[in-house]
C-alpha atoms as a PDB file:
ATOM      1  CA  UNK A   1    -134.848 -30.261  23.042  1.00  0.00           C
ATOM      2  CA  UNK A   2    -135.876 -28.468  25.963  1.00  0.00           C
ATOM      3  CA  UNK A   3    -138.745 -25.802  25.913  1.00  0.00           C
ATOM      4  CA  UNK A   4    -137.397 -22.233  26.908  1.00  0.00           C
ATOM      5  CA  UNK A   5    -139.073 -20.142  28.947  1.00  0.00           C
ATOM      6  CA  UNK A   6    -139.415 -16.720  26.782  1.00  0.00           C
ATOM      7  CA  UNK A   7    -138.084 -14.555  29.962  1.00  0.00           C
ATOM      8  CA  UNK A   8    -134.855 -15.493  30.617  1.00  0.00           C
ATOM      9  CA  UNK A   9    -131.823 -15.796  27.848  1.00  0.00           C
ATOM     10  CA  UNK A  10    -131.298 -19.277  26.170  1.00  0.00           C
ATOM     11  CA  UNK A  11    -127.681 -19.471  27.493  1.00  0.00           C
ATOM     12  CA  UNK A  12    -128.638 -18.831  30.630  1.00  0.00           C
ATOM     13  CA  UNK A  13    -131.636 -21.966  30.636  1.00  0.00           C
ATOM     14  CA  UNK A  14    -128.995 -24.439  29.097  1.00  0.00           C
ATOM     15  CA  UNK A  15    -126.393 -23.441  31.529  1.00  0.00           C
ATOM     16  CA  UNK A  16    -128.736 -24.290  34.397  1.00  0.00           C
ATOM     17  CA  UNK A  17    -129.642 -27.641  32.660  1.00  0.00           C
ATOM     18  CA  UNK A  18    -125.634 -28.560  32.308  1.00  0.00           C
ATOM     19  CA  UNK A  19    -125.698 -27.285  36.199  1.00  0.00           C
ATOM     20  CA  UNK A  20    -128.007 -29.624  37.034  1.00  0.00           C
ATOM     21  CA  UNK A  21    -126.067 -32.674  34.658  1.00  0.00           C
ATOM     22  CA  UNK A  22    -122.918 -31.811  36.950  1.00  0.00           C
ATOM     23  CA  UNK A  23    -124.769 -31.810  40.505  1.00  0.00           C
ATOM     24  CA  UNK A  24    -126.819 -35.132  39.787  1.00  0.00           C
ATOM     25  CA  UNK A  25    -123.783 -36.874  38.488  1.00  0.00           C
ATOM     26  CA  UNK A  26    -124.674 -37.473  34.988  1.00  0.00           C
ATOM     27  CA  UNK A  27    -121.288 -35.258  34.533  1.00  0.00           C
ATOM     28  CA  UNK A  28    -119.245 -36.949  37.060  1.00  0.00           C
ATOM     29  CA  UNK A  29    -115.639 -34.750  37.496  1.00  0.00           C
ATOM     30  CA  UNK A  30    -112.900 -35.544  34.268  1.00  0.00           C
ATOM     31  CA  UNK A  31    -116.153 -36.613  32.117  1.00  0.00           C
ATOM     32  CA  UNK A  32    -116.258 -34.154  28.885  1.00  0.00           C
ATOM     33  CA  UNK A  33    -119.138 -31.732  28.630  1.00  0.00           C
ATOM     34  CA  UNK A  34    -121.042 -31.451  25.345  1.00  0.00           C
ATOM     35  CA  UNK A  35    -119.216 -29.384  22.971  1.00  0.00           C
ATOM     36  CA  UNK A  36    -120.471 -26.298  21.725  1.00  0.00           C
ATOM     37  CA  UNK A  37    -121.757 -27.973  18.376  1.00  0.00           C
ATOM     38  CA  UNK A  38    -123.320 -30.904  20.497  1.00  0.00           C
ATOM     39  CA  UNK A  39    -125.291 -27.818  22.335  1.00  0.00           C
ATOM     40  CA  UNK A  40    -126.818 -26.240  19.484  1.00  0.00           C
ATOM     41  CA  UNK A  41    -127.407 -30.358  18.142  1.00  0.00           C
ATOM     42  CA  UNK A  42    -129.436 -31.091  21.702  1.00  0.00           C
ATOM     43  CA  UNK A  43    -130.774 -27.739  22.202  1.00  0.00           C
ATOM     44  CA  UNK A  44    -131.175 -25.965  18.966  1.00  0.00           C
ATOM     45  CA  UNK A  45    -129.241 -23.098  20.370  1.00  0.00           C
ATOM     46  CA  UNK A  46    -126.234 -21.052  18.327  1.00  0.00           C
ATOM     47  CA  UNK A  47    -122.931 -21.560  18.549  1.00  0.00           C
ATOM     48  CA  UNK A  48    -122.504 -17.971  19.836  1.00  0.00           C
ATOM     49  CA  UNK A  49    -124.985 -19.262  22.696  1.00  0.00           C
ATOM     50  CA  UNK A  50    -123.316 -22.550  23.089  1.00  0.00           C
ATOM     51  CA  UNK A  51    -119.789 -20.370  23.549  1.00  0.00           C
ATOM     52  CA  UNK A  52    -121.615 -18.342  26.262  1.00  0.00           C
ATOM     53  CA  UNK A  53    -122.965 -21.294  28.359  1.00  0.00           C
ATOM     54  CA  UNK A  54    -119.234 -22.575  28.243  1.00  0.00           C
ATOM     55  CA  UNK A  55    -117.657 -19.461  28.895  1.00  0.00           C
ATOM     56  CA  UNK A  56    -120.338 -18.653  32.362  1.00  0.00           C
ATOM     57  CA  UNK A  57    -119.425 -22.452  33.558  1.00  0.00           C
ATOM     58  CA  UNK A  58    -115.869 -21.649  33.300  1.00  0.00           C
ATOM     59  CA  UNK A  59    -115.858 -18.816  34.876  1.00  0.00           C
ATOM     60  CA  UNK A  60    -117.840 -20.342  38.022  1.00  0.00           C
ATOM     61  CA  UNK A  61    -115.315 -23.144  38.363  1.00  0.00           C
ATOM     62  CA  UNK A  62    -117.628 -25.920  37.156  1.00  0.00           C
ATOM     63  CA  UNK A  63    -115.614 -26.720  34.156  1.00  0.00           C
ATOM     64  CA  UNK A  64    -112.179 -26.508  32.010  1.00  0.00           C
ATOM     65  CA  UNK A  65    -111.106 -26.408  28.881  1.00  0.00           C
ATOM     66  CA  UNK A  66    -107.629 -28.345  27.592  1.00  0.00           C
ATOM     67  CA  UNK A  67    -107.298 -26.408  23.837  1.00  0.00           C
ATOM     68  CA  UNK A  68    -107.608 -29.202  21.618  1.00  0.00           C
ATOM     69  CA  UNK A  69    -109.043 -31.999  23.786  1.00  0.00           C
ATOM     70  CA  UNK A  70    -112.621 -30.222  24.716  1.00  0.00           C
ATOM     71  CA  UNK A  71    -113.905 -29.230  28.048  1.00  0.00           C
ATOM     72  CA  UNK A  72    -114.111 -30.646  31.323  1.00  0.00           C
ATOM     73  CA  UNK A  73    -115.918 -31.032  34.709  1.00  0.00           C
ATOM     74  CA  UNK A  74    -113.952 -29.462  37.338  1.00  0.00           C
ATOM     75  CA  UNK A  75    -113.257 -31.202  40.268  1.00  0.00           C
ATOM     76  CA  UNK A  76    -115.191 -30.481  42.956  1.00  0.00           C
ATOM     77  CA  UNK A  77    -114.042 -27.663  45.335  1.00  0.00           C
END
């Protein structure tokens, strides 16, 4: 588990973490990203914040989501 910095919103600390997974590789594009019940597992987070964290890296292109499979990396741009 990470230590969170008390000023800025959970979601917002694990999204850069997963950010930084995807731009070092250790997400290469088509790998699954953590679900949102492996986030609050690793990070001790709720699943409402888990949902957000997927829901901001969707909406910057960084991942997918096939309904049933899980989500994705996005290929980059």
């Amino acid at each position: 588990m990470i230590e969170f910095a008390p000023d800025e919103p959970r979601w917002r600390q694990v999204a850069a973490v997963l950010r930084q997974r995807i731009a070092d590789g250790t997400y290469p594009p088509g790998t699954r990203v953590p679900s949102v019940l492996q986030l609050q597992q690793e990070f001790g987070i709720a699943g409402a914040t888990g949902q957000k964290v997927h829901r901001a890296l969707r909406e910057e292109g960084l991942i997918y989501t096939e309904p049933g499979l899980g989500s994705f990396v996005a290929k980059s741009k």
